[in-house]
N, C-alpha and C. Protein backbone atom coordinates (compact mmCIF):
# COMPACT_ATOMS: atom_id res chain seq x y z
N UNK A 1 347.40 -225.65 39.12
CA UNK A 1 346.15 -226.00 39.75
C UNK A 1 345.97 -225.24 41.06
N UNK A 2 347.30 -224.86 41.89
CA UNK A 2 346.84 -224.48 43.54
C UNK A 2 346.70 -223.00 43.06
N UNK A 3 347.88 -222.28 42.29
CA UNK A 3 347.26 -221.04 41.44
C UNK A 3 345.27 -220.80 41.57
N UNK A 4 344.77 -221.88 40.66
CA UNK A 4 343.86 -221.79 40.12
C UNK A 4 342.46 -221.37 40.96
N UNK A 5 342.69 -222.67 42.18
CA UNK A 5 342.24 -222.63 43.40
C UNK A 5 342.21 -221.30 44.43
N UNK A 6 343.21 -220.35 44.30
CA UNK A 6 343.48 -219.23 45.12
C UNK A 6 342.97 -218.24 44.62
N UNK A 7 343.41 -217.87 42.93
CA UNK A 7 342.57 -217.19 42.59
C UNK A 7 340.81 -217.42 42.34
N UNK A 8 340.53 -218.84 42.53
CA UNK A 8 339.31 -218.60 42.48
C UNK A 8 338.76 -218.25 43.76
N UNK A 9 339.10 -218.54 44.73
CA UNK A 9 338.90 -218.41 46.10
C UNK A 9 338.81 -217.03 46.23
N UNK A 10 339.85 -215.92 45.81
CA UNK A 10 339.48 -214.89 46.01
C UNK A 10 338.99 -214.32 45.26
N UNK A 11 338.73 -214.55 43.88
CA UNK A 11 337.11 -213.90 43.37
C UNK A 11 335.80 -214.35 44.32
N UNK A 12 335.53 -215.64 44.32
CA UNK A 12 334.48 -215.43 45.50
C UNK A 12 334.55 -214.27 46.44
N UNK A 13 335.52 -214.27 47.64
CA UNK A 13 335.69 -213.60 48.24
C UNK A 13 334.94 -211.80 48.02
N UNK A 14 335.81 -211.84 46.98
CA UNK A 14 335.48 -210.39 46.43
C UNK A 14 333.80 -210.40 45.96
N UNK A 15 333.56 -211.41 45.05
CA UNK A 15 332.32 -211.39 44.90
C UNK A 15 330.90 -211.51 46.09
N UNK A 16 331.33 -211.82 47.16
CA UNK A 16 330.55 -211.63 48.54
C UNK A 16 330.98 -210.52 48.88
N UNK A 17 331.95 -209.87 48.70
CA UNK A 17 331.99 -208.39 49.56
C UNK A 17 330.79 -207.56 48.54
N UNK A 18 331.34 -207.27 47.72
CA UNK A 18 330.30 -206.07 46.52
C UNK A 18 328.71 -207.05 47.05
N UNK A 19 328.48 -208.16 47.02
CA UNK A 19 327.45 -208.24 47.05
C UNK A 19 326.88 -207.94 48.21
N UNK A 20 326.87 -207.61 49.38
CA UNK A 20 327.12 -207.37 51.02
C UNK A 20 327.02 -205.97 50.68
N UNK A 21 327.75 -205.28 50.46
CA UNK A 21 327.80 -204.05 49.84
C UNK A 21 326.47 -203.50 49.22
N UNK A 22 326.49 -204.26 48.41
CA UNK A 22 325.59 -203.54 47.54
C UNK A 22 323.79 -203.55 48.03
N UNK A 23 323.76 -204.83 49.26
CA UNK A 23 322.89 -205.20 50.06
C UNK A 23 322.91 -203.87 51.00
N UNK A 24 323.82 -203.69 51.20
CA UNK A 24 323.90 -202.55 52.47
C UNK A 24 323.44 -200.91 51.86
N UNK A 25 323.84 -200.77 50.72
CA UNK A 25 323.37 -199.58 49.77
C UNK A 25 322.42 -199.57 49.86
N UNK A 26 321.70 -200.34 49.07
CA UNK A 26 320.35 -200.83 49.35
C UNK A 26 319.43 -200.30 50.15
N UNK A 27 319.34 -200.89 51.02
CA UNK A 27 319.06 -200.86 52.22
C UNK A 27 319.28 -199.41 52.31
N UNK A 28 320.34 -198.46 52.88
CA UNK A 28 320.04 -197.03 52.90
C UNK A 28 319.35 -196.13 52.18
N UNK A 29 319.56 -196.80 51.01
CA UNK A 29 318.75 -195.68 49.61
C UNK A 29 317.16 -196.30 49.98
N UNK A 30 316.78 -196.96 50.50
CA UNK A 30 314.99 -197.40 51.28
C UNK A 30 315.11 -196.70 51.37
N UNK A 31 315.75 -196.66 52.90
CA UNK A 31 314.86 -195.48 54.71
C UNK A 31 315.43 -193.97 54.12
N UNK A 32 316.57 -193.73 53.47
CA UNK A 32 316.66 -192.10 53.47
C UNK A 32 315.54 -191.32 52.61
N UNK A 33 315.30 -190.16 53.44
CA UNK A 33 313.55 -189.90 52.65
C UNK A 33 313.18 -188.68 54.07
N UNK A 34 312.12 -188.50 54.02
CA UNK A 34 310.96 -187.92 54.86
C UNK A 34 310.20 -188.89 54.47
N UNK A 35 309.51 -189.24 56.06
CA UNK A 35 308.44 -190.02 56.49
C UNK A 35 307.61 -189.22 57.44
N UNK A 36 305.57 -189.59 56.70
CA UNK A 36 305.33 -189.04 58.07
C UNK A 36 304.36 -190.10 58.87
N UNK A 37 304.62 -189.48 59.98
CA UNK A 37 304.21 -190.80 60.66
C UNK A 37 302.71 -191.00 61.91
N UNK A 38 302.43 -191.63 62.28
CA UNK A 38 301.43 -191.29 63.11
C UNK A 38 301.76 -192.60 63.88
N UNK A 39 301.81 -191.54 65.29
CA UNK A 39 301.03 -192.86 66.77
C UNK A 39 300.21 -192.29 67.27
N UNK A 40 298.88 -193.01 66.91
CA UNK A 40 297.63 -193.15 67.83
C UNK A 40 297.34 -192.42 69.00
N UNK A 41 298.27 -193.28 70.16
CA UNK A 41 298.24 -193.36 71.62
C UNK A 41 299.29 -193.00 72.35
N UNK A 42 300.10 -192.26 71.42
CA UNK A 42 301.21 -191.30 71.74
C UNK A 42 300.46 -190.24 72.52
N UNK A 43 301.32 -189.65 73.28
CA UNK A 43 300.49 -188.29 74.09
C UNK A 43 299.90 -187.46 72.26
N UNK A 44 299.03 -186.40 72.41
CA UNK A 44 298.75 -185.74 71.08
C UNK A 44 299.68 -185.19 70.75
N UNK A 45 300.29 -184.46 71.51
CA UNK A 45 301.22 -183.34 70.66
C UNK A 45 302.75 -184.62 70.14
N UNK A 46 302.65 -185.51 70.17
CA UNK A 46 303.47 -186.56 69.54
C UNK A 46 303.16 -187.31 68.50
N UNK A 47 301.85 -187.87 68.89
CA UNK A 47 301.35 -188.17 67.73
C UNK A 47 301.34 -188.47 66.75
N UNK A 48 301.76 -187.23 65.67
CA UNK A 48 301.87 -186.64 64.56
C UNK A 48 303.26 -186.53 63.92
N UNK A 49 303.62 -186.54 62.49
CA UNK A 49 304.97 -185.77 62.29
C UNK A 49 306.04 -186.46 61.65
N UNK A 50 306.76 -186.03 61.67
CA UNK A 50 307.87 -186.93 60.43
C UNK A 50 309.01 -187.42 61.03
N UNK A 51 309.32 -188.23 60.04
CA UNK A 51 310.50 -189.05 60.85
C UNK A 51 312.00 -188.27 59.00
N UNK A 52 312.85 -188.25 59.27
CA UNK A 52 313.74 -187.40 58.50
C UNK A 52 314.72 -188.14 58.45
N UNK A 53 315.38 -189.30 57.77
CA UNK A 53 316.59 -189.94 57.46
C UNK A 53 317.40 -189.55 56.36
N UNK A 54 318.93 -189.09 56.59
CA UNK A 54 319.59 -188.63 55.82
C UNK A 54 320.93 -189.68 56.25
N UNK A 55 321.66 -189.22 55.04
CA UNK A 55 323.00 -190.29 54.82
C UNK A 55 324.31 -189.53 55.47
N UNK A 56 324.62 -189.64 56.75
CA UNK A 56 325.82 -188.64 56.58
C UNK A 56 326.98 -189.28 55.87
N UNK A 57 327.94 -189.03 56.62
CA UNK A 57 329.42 -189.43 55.72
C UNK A 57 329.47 -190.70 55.95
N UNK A 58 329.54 -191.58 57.26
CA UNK A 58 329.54 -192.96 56.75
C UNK A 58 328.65 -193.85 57.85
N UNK A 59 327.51 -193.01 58.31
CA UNK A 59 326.43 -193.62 58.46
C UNK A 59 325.12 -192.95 58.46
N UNK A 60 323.91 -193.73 58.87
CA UNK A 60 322.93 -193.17 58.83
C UNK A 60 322.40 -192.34 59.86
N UNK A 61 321.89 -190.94 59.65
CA UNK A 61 321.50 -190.20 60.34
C UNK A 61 320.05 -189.57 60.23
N UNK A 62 319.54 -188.80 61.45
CA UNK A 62 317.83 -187.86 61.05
C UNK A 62 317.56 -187.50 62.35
N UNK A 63 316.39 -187.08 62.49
CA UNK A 63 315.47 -186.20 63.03
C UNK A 63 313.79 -186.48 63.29
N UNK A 64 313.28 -186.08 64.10
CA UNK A 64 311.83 -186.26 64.18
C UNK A 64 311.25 -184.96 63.96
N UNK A 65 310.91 -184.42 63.64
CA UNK A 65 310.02 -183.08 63.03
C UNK A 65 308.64 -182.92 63.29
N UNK A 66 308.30 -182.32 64.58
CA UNK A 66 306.64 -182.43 64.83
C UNK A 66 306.38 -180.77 64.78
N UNK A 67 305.65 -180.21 63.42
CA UNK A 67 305.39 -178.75 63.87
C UNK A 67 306.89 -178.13 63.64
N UNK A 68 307.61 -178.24 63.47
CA UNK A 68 309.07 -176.98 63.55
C UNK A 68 310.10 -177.58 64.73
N UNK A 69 309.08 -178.41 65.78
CA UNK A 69 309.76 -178.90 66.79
C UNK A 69 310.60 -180.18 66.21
N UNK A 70 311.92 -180.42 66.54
CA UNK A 70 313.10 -181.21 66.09
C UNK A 70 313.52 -181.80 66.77
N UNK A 71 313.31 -183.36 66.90
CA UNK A 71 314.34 -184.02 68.23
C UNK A 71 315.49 -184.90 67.55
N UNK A 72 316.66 -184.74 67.49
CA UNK A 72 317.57 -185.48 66.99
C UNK A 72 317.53 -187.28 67.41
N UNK A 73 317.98 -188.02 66.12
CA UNK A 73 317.79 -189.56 66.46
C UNK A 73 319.14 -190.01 67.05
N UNK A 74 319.05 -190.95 67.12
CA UNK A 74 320.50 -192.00 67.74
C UNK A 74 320.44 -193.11 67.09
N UNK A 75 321.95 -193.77 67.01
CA UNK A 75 321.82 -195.14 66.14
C UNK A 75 320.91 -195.57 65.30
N UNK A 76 320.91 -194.29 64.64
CA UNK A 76 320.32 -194.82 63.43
C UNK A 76 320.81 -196.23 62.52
N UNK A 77 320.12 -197.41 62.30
CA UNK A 77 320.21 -198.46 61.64
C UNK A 77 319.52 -199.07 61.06
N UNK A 78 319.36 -199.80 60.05
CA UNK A 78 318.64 -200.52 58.80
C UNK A 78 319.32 -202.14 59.08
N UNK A 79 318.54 -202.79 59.61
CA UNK A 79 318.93 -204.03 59.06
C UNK A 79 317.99 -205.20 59.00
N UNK A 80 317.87 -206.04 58.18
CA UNK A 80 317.20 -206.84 57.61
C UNK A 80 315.92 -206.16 57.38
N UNK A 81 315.64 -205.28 56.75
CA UNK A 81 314.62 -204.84 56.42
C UNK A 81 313.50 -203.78 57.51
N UNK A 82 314.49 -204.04 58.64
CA UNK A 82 313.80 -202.92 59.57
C UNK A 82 314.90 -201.69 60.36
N UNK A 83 313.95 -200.52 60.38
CA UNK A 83 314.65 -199.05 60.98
C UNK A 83 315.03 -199.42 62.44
N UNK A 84 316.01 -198.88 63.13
CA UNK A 84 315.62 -198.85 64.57
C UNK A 84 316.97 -197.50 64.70
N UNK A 85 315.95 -196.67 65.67
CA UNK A 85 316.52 -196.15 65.89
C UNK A 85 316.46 -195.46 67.76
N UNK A 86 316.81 -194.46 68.40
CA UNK A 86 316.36 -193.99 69.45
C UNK A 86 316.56 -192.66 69.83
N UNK A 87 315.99 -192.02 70.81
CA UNK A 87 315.42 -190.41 70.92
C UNK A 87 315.49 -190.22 72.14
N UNK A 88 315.86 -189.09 72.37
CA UNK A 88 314.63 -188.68 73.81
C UNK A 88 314.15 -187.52 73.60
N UNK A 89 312.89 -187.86 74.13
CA UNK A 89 311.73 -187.10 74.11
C UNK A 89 311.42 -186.68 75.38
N UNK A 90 311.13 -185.13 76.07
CA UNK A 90 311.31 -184.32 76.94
C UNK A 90 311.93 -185.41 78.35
N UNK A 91 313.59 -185.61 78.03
CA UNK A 91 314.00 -186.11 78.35
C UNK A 91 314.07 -187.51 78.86
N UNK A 92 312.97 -188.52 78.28
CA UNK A 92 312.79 -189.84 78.37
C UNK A 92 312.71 -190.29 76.83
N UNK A 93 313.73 -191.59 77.39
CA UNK A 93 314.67 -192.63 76.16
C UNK A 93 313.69 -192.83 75.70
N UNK A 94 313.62 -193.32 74.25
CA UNK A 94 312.47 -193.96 73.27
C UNK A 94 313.04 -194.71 72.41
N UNK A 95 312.91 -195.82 72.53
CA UNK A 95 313.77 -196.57 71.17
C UNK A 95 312.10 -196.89 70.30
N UNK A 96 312.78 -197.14 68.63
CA UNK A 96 311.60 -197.45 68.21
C UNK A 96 311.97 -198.43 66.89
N UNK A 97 311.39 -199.32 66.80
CA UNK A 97 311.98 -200.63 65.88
C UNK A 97 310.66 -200.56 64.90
N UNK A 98 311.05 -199.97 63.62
CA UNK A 98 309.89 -199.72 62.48
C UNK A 98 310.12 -200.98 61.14
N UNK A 99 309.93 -201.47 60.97
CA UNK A 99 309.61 -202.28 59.57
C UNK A 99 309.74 -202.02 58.65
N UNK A 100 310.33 -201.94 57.29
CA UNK A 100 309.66 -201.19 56.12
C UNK A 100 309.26 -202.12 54.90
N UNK A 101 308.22 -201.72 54.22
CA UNK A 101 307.47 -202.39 53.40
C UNK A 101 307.25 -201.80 51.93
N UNK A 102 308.59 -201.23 50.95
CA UNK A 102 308.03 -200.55 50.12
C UNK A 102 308.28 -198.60 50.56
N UNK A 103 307.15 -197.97 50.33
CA UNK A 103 306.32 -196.81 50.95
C UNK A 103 305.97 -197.18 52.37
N UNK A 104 306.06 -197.74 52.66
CA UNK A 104 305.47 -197.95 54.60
C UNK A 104 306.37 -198.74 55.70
N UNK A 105 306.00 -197.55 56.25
CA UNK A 105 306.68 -198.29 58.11
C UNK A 105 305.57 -198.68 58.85
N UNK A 106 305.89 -199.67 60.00
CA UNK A 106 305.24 -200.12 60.54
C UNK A 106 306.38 -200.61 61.73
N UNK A 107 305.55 -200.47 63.18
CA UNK A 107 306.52 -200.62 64.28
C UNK A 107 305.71 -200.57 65.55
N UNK A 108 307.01 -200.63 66.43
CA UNK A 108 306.40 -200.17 68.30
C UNK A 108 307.83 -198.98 68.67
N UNK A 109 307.04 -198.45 69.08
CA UNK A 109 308.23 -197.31 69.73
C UNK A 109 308.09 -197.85 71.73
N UNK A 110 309.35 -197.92 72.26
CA UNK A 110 308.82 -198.46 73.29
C UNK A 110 309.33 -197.64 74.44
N UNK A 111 308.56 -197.07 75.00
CA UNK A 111 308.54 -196.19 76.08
C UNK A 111 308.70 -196.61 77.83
N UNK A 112 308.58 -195.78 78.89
CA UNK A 112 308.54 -196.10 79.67
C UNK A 112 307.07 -196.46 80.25
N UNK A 113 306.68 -196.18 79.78
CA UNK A 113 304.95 -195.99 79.84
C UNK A 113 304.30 -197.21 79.05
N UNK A 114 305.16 -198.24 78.21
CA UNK A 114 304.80 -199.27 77.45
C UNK A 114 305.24 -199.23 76.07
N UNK A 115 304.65 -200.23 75.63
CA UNK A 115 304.85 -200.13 73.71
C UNK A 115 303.58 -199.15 72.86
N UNK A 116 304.35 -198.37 71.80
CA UNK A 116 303.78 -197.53 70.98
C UNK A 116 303.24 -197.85 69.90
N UNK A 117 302.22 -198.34 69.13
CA UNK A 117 302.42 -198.73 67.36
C UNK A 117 302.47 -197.33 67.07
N UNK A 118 303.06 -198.05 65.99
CA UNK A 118 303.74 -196.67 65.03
C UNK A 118 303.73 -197.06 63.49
N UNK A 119 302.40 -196.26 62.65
CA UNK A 119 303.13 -196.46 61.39
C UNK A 119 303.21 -195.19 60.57
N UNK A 120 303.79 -195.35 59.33
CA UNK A 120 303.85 -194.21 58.22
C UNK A 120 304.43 -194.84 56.90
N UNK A 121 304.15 -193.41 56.04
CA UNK A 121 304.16 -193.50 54.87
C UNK A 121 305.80 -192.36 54.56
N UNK A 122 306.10 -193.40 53.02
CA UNK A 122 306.70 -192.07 53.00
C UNK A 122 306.00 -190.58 52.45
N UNK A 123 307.05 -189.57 52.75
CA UNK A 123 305.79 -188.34 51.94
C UNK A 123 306.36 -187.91 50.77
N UNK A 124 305.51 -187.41 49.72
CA UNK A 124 305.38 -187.70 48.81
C UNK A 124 306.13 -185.93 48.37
């Protein structure tokens, strides 16, 4: 019987890890992609442009792509269903906490200057 109990205990166990796991896969295979994105009330030449999530070796990584111009991200993360990641942009911090819905982001990028909305699609 205490056998019985231990091994069942650690199938659970195991069976919450893969499932955690497989939640967390998940979740990366969303956001990795090209996104492009638009803020409004971003200065213009910001505006515009893509957001670039790729998988490195054992986390998530990307880029912002406006025009050829490239700003590398930071902490890139996915969790509970939203991106967050952070930048700097001609040398001022930007964190930006995006949503995802499917095909769409939705967010605030938040600056020194205030909060940003921010949404996009992925591209196709």
């Amino acid at each position: 019987m205490k056998r019985l109990l231990i091994s069942g205990s650690a199938g659970l166990i195991i069976l919450f890890a893969l499932m955690f796991n497989v939640a967390t896969v998940s979740a990366k295979d969303n956001v990795v992609g090209t996104w492009d994105y638009s803020a409004p009330n971003a200065p213009y030449e910001y505006s515009k442009g893509q957001i670039i999530i790729t998988e490195g070796e054992d986390k998530l990584e990307g880029k912002v792509d406006i025009d050829g111009y490239e700003m590398k991200l930071n902490s890139v993360k996915v969790e509970d269903g939203v991106l967050s990641f952070s930048l700097y942009v001609e040398g001022e911090y930007v964190s930006v906490k995006l949503t995802i819905n499917g095909d769409n982001l939705e967010g605030k990028a938040s600056t020194s200057e205030g909060l940003l909305e921010v949404t996009g699609k992925r591209a196709k």
